[in-house]
C-alpha atoms as a PDB file:
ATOM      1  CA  UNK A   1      76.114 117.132  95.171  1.00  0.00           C
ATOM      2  CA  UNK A   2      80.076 117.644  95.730  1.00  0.00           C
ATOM      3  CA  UNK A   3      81.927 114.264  95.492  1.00  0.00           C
ATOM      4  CA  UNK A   4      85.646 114.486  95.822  1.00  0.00           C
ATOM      5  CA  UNK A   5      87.367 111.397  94.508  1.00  0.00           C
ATOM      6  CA  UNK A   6      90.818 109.660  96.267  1.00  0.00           C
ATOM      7  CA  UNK A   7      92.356 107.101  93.892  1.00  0.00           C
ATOM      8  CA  UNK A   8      94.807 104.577  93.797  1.00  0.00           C
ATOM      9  CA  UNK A   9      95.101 102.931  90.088  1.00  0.00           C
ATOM     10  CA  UNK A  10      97.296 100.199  89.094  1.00  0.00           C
ATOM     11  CA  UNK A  11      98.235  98.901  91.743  1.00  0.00           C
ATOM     12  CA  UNK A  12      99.599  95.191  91.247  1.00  0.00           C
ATOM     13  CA  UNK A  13      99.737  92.467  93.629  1.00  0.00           C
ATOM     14  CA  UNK A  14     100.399  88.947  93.289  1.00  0.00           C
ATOM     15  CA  UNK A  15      97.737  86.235  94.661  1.00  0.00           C
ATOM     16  CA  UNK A  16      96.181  82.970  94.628  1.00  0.00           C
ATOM     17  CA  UNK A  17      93.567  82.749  92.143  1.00  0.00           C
ATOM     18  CA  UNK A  18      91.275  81.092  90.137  1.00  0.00           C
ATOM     19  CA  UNK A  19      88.858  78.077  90.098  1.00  0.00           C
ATOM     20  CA  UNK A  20      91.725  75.259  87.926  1.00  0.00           C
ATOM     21  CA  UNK A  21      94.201  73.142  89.757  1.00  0.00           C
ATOM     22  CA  UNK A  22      97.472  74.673  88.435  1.00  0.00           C
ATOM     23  CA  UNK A  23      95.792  78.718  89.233  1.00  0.00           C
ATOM     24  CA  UNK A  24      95.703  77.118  92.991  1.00  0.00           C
ATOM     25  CA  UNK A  25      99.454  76.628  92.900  1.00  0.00           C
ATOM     26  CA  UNK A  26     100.935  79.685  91.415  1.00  0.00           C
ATOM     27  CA  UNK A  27     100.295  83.563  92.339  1.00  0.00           C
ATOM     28  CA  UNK A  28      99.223  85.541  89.361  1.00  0.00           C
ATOM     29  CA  UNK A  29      98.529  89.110  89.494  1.00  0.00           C
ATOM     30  CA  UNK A  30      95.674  91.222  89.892  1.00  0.00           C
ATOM     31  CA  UNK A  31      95.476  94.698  89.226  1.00  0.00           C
ATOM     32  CA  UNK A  32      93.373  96.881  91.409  1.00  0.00           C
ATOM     33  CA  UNK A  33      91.905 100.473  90.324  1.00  0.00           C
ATOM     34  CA  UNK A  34      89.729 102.485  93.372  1.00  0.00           C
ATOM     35  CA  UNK A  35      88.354 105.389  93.600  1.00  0.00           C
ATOM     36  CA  UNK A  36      87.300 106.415  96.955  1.00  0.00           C
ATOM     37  CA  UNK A  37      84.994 109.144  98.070  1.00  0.00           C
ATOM     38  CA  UNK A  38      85.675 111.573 100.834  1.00  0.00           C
ATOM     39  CA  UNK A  39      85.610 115.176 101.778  1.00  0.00           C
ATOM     40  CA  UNK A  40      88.949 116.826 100.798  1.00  0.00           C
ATOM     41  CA  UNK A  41      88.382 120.031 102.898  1.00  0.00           C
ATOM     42  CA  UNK A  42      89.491 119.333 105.753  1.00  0.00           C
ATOM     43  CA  UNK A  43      92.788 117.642 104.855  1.00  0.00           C
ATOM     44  CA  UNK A  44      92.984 120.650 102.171  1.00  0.00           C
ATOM     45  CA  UNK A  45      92.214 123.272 104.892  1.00  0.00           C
ATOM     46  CA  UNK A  46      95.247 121.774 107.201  1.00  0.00           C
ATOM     47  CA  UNK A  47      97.486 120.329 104.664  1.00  0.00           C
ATOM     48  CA  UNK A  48      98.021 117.203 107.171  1.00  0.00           C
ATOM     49  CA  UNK A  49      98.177 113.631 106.422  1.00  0.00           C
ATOM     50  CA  UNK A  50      95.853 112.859 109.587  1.00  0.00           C
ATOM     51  CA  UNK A  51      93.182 114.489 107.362  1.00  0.00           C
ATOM     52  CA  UNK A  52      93.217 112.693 104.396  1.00  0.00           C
ATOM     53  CA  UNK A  53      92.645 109.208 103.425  1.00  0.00           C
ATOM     54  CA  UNK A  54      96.093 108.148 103.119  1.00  0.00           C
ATOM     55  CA  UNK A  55      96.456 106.634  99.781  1.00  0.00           C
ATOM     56  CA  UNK A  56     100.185 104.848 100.987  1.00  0.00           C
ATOM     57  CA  UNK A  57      98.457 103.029 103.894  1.00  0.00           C
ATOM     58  CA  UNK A  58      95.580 102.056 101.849  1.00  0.00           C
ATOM     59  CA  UNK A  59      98.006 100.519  99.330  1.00  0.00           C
ATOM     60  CA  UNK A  60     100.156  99.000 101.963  1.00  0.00           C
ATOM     61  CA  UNK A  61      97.258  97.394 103.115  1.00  0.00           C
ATOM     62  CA  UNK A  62      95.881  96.087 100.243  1.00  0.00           C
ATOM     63  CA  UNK A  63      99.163  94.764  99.617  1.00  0.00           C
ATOM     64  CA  UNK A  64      98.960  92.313 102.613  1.00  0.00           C
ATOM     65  CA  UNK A  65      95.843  91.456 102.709  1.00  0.00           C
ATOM     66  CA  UNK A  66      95.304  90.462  98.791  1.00  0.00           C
ATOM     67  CA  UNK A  67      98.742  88.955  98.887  1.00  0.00           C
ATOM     68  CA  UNK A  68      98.291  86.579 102.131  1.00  0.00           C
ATOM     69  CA  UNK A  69      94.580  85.571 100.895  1.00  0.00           C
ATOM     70  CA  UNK A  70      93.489  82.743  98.443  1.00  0.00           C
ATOM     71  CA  UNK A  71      90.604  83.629  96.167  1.00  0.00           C
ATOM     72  CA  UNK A  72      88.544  81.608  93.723  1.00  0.00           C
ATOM     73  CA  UNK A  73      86.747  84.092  91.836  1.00  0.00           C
ATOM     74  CA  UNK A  74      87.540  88.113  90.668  1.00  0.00           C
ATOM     75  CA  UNK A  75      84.295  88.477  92.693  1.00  0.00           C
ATOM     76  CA  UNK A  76      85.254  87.170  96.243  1.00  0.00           C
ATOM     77  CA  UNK A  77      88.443  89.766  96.171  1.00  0.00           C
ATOM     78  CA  UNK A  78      86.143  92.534  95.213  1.00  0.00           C
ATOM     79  CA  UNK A  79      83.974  91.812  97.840  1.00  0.00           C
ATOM     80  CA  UNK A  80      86.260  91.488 100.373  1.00  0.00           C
ATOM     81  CA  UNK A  81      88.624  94.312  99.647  1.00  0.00           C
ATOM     82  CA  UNK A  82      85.716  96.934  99.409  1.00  0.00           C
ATOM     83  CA  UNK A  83      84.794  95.958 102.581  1.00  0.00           C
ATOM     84  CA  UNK A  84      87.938  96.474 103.904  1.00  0.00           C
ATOM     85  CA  UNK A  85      88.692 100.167 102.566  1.00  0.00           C
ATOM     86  CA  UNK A  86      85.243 100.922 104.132  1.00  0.00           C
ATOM     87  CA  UNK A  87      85.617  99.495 107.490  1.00  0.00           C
ATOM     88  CA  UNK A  88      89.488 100.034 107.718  1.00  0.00           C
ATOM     89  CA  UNK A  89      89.542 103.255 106.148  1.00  0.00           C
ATOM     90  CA  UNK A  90      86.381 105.281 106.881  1.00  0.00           C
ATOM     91  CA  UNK A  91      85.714 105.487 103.393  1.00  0.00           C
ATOM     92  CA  UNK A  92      82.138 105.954 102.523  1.00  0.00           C
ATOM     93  CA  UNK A  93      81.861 104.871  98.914  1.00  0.00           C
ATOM     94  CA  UNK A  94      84.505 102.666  96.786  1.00  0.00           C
ATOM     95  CA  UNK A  95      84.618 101.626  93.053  1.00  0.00           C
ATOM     96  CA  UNK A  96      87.047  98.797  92.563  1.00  0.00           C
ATOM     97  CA  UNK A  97      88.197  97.590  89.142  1.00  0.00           C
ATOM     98  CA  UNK A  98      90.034  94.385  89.218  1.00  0.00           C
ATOM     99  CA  UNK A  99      91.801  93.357  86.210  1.00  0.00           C
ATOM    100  CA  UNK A 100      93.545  89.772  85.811  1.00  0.00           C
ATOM    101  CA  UNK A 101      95.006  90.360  82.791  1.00  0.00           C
ATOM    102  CA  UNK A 102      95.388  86.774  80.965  1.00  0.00           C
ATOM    103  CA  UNK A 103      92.729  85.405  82.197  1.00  0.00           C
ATOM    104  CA  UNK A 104      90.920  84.645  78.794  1.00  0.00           C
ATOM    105  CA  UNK A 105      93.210  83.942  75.628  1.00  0.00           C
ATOM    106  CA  UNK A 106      93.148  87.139  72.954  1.00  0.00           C
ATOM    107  CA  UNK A 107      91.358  89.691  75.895  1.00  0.00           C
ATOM    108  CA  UNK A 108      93.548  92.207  77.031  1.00  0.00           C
ATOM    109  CA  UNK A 109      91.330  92.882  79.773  1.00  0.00           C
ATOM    110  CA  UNK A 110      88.856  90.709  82.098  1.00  0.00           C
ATOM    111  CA  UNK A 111      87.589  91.373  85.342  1.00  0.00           C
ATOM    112  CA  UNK A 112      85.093  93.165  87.618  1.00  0.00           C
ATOM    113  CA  UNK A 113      83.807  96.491  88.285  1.00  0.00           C
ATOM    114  CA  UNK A 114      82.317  97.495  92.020  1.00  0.00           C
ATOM    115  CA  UNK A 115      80.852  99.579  94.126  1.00  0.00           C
ATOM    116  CA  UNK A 116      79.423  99.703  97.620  1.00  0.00           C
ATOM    117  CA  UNK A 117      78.793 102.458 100.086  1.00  0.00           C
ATOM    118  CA  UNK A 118      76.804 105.634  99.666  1.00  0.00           C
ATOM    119  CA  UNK A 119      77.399 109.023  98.364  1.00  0.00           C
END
């Protein structure tokens, strides 16, 4: 089975969230790691943008949409932002990592790991 991977790691946007008062009044950051699958052939065969999934859109998008929503939990962004590089983006398999980085004293790390679609 051939499985060509798009990915967009890193990318950091600030949001409402969390389930306590004062994470309801200040925007924290997330950090968002996908992988997308697609076929590169096409976009390889005609070396045009039109072709591929267009990583700068994607994280344009992402941008606004994580950035103008309020979330309670890691898992309700997951959810909803796998669901929109699927739809939006023709995509036909995602894994998201989202990190919020502070949320637990003495962890580096805490968050969520996704995926949806099929292969």
């Amino acid at each position: 089975m051939k499985k060509d991977i798009v990915f967009l790691h890193d990318l950091t946007i600030e949001t409402i969230i969390g389930i306590y008062d004062w994470e309801r009044r200040i925007k924290q950051a997330v950090i968002l790691d996908l992988d997308m699958a697609t076929d590169v052939k096409k976009a390889a065969s005609s070396d045009h943008i039109d072709d591929a999934i267009d990583y700068k859109a994607v994280a344009k998008r992402l941008i606004e949409y994580v950035s103008e929503n309020h979330f309670q939990l890691v898992e309700t962004l997951a959810e909803r932002v796998t669901e929109l590089v699927l739809t939006e983006f023709g995509v036909k398999w995602v894994k998201l990592r989202v990190n919020k980085k502070g949320a637990v004293r003495y962890a580096g790390d805490v968050g969520i790991i996704i995926e949806r679609g099929e292969i």
